[in-house]
C-alpha atoms as a PDB file:
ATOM      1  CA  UNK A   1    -149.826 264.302  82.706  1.00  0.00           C
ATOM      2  CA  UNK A   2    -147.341 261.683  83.970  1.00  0.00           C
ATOM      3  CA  UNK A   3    -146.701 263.868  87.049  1.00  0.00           C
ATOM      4  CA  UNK A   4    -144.751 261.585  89.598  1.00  0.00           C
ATOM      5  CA  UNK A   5    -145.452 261.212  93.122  1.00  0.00           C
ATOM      6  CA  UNK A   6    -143.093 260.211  95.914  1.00  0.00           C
ATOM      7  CA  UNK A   7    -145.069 257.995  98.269  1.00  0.00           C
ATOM      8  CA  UNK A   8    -145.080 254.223  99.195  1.00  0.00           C
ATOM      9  CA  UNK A   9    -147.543 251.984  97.994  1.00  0.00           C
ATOM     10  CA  UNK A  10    -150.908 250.984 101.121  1.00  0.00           C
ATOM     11  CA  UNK A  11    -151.080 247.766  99.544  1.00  0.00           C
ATOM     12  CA  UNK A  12    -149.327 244.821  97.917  1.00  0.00           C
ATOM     13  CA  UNK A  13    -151.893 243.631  95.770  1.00  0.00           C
ATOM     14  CA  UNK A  14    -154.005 245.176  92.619  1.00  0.00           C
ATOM     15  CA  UNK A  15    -156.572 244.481  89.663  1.00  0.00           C
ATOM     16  CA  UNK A  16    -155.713 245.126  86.559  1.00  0.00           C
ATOM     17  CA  UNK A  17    -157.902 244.920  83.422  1.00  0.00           C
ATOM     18  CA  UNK A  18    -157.135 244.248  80.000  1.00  0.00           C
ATOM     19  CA  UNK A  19    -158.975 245.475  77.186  1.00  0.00           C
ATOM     20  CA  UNK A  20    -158.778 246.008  73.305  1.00  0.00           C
ATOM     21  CA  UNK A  21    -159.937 245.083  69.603  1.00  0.00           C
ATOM     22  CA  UNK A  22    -159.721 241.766  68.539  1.00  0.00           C
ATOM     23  CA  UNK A  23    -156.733 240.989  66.144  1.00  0.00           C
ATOM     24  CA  UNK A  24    -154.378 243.871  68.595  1.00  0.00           C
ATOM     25  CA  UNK A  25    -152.813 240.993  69.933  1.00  0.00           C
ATOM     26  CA  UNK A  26    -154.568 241.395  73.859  1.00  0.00           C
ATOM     27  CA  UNK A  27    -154.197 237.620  74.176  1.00  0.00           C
ATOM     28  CA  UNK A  28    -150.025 237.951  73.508  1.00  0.00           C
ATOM     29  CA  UNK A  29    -149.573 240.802  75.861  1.00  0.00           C
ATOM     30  CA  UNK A  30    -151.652 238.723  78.898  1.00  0.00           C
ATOM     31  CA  UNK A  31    -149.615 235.753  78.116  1.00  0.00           C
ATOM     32  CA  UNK A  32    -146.038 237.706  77.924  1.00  0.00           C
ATOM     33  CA  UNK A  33    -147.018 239.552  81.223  1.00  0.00           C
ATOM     34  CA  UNK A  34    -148.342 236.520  82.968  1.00  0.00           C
ATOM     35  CA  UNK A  35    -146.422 233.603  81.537  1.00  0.00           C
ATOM     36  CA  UNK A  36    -147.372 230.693  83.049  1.00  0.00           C
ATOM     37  CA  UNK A  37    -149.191 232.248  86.454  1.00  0.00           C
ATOM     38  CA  UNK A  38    -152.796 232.476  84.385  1.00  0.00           C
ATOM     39  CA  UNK A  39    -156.101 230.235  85.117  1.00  0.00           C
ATOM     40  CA  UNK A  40    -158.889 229.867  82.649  1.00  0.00           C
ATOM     41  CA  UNK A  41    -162.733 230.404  83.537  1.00  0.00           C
ATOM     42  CA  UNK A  42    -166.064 231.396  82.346  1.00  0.00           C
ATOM     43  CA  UNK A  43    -167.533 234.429  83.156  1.00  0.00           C
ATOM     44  CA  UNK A  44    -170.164 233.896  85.961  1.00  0.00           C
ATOM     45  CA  UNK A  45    -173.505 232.776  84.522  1.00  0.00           C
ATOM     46  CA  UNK A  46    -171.871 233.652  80.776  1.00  0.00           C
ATOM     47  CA  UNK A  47    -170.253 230.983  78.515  1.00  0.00           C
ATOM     48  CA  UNK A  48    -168.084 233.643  77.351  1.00  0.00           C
ATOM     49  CA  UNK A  49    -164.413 232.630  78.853  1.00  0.00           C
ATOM     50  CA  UNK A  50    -162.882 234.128  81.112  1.00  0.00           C
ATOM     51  CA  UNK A  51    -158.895 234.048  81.171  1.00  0.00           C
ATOM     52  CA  UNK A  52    -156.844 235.706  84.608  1.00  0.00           C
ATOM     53  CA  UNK A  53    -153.254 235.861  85.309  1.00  0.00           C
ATOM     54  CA  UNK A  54    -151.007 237.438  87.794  1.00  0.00           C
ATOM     55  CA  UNK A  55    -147.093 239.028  87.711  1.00  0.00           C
ATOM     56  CA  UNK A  56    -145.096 240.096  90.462  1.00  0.00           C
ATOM     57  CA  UNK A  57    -143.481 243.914  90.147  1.00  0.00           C
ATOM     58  CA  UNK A  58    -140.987 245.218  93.304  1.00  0.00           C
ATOM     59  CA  UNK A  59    -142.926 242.690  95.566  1.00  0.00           C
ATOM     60  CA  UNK A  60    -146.175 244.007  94.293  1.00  0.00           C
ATOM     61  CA  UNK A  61    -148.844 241.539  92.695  1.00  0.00           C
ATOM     62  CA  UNK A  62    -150.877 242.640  89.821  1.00  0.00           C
ATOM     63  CA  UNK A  63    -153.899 240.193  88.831  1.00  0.00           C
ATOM     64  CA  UNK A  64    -154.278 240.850  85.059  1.00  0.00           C
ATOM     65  CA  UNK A  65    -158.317 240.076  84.263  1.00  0.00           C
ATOM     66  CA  UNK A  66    -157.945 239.765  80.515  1.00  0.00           C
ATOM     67  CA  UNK A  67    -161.471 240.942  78.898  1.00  0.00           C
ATOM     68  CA  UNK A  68    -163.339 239.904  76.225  1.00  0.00           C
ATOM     69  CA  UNK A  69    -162.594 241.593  72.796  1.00  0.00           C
ATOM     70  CA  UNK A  70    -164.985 244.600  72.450  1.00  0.00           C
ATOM     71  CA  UNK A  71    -164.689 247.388  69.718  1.00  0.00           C
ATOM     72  CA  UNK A  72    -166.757 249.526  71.994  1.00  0.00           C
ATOM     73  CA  UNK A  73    -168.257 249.600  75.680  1.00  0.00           C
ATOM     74  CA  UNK A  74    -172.190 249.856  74.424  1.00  0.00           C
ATOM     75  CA  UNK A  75    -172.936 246.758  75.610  1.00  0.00           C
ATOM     76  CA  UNK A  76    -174.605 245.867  72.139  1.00  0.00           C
ATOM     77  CA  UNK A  77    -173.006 241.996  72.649  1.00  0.00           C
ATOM     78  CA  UNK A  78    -172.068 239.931  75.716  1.00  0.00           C
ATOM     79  CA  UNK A  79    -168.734 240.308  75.412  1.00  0.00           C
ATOM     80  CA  UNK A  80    -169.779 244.492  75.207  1.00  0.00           C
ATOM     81  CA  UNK A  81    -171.432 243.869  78.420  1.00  0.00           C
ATOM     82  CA  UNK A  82    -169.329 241.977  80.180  1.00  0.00           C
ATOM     83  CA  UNK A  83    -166.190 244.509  79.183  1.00  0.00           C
ATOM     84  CA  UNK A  84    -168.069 247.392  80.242  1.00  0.00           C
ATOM     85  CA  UNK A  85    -169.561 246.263  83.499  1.00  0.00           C
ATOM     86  CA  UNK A  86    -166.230 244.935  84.418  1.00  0.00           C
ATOM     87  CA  UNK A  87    -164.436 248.624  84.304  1.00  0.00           C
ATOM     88  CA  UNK A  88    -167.112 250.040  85.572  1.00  0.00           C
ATOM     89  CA  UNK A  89    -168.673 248.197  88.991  1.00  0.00           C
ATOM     90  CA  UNK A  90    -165.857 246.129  89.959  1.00  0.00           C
ATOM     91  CA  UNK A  91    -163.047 249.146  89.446  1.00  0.00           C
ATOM     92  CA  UNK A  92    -159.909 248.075  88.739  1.00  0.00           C
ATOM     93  CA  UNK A  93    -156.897 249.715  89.534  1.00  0.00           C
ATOM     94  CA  UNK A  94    -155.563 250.398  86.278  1.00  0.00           C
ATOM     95  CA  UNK A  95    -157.235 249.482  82.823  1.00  0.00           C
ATOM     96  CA  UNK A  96    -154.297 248.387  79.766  1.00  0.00           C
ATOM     97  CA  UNK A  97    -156.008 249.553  76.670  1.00  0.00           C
ATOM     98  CA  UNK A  98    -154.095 247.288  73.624  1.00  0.00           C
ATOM     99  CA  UNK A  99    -154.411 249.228  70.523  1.00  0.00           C
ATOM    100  CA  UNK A 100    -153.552 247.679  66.942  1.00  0.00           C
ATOM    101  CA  UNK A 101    -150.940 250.752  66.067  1.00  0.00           C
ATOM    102  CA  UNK A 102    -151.031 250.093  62.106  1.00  0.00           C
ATOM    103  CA  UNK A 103    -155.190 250.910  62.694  1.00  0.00           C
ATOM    104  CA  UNK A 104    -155.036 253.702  65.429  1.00  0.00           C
ATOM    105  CA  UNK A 105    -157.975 255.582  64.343  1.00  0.00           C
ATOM    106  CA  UNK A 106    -160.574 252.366  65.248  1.00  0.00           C
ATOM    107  CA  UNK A 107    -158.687 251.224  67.980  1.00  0.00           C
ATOM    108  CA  UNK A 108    -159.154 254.865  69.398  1.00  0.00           C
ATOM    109  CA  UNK A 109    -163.092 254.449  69.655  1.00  0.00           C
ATOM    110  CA  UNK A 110    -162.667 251.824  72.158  1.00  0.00           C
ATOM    111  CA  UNK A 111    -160.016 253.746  74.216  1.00  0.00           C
ATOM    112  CA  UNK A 112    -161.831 257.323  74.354  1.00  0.00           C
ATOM    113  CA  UNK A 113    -165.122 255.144  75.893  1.00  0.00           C
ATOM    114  CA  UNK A 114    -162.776 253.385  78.553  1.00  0.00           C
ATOM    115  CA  UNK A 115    -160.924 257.191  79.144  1.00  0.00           C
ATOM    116  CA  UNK A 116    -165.095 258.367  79.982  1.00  0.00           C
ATOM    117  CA  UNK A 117    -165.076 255.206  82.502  1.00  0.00           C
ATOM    118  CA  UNK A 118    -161.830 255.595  84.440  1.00  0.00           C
ATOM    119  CA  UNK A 119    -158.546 258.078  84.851  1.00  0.00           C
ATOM    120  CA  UNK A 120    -156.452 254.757  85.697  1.00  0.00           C
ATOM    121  CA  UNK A 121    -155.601 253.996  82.447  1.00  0.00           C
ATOM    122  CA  UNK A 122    -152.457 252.792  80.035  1.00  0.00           C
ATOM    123  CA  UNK A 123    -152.549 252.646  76.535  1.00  0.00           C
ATOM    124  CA  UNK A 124    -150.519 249.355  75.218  1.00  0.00           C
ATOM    125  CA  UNK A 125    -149.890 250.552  71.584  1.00  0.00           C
ATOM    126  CA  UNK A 126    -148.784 246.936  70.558  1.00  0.00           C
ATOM    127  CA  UNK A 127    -147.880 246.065  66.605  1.00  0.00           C
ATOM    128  CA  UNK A 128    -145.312 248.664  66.332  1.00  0.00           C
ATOM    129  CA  UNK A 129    -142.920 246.293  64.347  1.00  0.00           C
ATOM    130  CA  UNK A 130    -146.199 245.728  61.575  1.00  0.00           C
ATOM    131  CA  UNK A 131    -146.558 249.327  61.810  1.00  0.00           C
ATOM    132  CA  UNK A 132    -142.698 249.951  60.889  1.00  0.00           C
ATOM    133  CA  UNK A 133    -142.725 247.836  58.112  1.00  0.00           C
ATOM    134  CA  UNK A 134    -145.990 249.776  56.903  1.00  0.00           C
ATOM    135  CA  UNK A 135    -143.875 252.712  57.395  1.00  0.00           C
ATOM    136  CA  UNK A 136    -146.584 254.022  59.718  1.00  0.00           C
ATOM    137  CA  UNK A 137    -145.144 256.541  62.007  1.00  0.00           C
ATOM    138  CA  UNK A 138    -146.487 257.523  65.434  1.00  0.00           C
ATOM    139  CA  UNK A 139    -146.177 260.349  67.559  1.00  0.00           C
ATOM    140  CA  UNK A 140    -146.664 258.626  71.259  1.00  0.00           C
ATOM    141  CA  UNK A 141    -145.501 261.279  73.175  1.00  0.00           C
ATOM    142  CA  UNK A 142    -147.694 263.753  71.635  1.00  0.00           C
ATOM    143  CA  UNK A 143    -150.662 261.144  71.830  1.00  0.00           C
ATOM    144  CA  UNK A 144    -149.601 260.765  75.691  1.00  0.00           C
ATOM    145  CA  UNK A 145    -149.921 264.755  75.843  1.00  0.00           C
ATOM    146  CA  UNK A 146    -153.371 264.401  74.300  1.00  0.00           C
ATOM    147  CA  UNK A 147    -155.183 261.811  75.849  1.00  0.00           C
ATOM    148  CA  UNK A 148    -153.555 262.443  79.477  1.00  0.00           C
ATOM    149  CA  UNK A 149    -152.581 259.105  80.433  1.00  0.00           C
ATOM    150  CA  UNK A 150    -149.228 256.852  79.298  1.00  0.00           C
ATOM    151  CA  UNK A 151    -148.846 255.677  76.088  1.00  0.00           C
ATOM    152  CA  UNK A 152    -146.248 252.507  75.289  1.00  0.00           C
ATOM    153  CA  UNK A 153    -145.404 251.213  72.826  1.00  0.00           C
ATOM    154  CA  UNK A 154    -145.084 247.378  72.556  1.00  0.00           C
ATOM    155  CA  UNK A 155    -144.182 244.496  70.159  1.00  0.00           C
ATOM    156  CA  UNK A 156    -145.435 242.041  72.211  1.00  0.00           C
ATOM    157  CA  UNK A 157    -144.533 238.519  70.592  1.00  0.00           C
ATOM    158  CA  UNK A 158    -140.546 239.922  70.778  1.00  0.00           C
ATOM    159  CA  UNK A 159    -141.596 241.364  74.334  1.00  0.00           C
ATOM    160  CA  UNK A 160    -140.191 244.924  73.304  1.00  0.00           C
ATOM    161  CA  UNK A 161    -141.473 247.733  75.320  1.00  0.00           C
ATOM    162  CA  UNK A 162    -142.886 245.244  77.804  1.00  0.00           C
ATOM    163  CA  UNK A 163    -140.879 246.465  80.532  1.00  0.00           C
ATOM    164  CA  UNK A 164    -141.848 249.883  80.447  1.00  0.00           C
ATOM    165  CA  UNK A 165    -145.815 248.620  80.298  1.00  0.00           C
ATOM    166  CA  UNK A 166    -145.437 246.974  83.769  1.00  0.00           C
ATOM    167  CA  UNK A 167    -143.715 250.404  85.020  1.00  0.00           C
ATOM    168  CA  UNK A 168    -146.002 252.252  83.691  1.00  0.00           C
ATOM    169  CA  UNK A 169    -149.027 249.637  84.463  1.00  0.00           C
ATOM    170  CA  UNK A 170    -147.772 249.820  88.527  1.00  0.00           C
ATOM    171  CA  UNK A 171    -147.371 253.586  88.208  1.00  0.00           C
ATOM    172  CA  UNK A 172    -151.074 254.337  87.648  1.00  0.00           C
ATOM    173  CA  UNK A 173    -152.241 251.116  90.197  1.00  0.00           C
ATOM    174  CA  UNK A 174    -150.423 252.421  92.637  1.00  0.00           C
ATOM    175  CA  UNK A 175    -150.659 256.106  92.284  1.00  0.00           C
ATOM    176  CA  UNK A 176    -147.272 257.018  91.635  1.00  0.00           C
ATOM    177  CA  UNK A 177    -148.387 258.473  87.809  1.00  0.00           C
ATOM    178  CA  UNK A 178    -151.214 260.749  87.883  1.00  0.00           C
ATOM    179  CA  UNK A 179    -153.013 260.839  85.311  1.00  0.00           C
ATOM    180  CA  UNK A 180    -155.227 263.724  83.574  1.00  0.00           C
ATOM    181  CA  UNK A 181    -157.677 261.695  80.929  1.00  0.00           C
ATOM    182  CA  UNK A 182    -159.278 263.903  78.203  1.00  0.00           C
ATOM    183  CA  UNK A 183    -162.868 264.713  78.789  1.00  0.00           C
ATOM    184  CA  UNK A 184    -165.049 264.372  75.236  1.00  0.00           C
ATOM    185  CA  UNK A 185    -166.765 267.205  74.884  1.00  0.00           C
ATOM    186  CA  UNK A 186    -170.002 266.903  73.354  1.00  0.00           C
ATOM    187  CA  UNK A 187    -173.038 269.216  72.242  1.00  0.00           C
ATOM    188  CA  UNK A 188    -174.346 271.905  74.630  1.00  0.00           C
ATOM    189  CA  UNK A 189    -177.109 270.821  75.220  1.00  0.00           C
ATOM    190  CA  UNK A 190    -175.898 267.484  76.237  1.00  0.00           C
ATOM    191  CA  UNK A 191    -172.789 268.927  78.815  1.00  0.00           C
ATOM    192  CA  UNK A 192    -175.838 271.233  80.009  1.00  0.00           C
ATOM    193  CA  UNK A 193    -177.820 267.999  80.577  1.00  0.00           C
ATOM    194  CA  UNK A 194    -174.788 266.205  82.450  1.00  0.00           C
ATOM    195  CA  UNK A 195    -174.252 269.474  84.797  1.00  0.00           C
ATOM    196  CA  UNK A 196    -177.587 269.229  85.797  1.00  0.00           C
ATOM    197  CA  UNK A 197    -177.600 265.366  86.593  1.00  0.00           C
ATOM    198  CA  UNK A 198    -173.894 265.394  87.823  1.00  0.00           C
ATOM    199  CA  UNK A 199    -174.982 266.535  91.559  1.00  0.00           C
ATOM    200  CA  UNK A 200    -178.023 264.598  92.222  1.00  0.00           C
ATOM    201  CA  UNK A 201    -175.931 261.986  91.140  1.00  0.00           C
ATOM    202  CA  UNK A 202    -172.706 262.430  93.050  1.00  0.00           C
ATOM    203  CA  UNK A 203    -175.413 262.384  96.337  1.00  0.00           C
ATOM    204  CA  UNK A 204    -177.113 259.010  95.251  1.00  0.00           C
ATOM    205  CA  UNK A 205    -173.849 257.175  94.861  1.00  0.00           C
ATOM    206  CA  UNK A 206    -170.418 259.133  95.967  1.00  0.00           C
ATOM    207  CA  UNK A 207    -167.522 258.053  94.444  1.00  0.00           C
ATOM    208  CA  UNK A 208    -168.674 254.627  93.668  1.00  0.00           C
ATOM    209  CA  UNK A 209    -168.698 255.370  90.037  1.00  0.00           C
ATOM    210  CA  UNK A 210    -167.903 258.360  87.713  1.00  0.00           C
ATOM    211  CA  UNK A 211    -171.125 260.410  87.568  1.00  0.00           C
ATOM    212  CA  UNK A 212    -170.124 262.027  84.282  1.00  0.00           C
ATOM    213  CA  UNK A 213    -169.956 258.635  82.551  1.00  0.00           C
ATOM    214  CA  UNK A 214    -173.364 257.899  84.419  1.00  0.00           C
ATOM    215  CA  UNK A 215    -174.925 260.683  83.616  1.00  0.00           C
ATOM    216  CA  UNK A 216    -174.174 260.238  79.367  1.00  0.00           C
ATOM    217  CA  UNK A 217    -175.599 257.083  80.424  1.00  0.00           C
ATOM    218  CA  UNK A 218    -179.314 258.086  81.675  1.00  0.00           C
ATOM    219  CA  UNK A 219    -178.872 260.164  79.058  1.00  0.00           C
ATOM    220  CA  UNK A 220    -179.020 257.247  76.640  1.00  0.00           C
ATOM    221  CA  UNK A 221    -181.680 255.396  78.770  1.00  0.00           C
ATOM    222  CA  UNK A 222    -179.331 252.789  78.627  1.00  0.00           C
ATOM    223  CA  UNK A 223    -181.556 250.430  80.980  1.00  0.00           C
ATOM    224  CA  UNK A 224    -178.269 248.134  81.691  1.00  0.00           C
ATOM    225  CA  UNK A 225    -176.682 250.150  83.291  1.00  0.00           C
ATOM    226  CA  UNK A 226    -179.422 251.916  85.495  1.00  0.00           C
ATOM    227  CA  UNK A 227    -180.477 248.249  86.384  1.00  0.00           C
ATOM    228  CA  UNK A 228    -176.647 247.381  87.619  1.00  0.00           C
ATOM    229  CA  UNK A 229    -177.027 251.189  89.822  1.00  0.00           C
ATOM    230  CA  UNK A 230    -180.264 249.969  91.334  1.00  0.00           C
ATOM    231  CA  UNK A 231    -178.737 246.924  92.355  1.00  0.00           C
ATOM    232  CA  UNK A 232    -176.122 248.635  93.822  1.00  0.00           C
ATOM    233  CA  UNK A 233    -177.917 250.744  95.392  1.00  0.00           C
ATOM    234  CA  UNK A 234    -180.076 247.605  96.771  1.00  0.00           C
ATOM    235  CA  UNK A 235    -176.573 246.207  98.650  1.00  0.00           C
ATOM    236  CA  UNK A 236    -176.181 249.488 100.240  1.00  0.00           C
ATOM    237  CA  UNK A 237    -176.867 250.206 103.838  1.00  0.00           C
ATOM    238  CA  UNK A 238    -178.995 253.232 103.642  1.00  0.00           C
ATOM    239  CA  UNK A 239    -179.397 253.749  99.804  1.00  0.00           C
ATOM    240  CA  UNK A 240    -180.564 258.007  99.592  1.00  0.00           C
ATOM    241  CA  UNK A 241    -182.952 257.665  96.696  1.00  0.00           C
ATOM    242  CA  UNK A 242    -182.987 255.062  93.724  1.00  0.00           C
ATOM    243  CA  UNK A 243    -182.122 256.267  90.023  1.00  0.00           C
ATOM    244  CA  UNK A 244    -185.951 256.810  89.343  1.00  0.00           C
ATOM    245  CA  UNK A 245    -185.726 260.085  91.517  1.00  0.00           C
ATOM    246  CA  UNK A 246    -182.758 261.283  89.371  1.00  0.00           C
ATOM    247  CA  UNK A 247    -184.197 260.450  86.159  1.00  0.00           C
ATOM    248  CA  UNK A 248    -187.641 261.825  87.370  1.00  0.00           C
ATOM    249  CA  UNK A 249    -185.755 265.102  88.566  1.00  0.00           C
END
């Protein structure tokens, strides 16, 4: 994990996501990253709002896209929905998880679904001066060790540990920090059911989207999600099969 590679940048510009809890303070990291560089929207064809900022890093521009507050990625609410399809059909380049650190063991729900979605991720362990005063104690590097990806932590209304979030938030954009996510493992059955569905999947849609995640998915019959593939699918040039064939298979 954290592995460092020596290459330059291809581009100049990337999409970054911002996720989280409500009440982890997601709103005060976007606004201490982007300052006053932000614009204010709603989400197409949702009147759930929309907020997007941008920072500048070594000549590199990062446009934050601040989502709604979720506690998970089941797309049980809007704001669920909107979260989820964000990470997963428009791809950012890295994904900021915010995590409450005086309530780790909630916030952690959230961050294992986005770590199923997407290696590009950061974990933003903001609150840490609430959490001192709780005299709550935790071991980030042995959480980064874990979990595969950086862990920081932040106090983001006195902008500690902010620095190292935009070096580590460029790191994994870029491709500089690799990063090894950890891979729930579930019943037997069920990984048996994803190795079966993994290649017909990986031949419908490439590396578009991460077939494991996909696969849990169909395995859910979550009809969202198979609906957003279709359309997908639809826009494509010379779409192999549609997700019928899989599930049928």
């Amino acid at each position: 994990m954290g592995s460092l590679v020596i290459k330059q940048p291809a581009r100049t510009d990337y999409v970054i996501a911002l996720a989280g809890n409500p009440n982890t303070g997601k709103s005060t990291v976007f606004n201490a990253l982007t300052g006053l560089n932000q614009h204010t929207g709603n989400w197409p064809g949702k009147t759930v709002l929309r907020a997007a900022g941008r920072f500048i890093h070594h000549g590199l521009t990062f446009k934050l896209i601040d989502l709604p507050g979720t506690y998970s990625l089941m797309a049980n609410s809007v704001e669920e929905q909107l979260a989820r399809d964000f990470l997963c059909f428009e791809r950012p380049d890295a994904t900021v998880v915010v995590l409450d650190a005086t309530c780790m063991e909630r916030n952690l729900n959230l961050a294992l679904q986005v770590l199923e979605t997407t290696p590009r991720v950061v974990l933003c362990v903001n609150l840490i001066d609430e959490a001192e005063r709780k005299k709550i104690y935790i071991d980030y590097r042995a959480l980064a060790v874990k979990l595969g990806v950086p862990v920081v932590p932040t106090s983001a209304r006195n902008g500690t540990g902010l620095d190292r979030l935009v070096e580590n938030i460029s790191g994994v954009a870029t491709g500089r920090i690799e990063t090894k996510p950890y891979i729930i493992q579930y019943k037997e059955e069920i990984e048996e059911a994803v190795r079966r569905l993994e290649p017909k999947l990986k031949k419908l849609v490439g590396d578009a989207f991460n077939t494991r995640w996909l696969a849990l998915r169909l395995l859910d019959k979550d009809q969202a999600v198979i609906a957003a593939v279709e359309q997908w699918l639809a826009r494509q040039d010379d779409p192999a099969a549609g997700m019928a064939e899989v599930i049928l298979a």
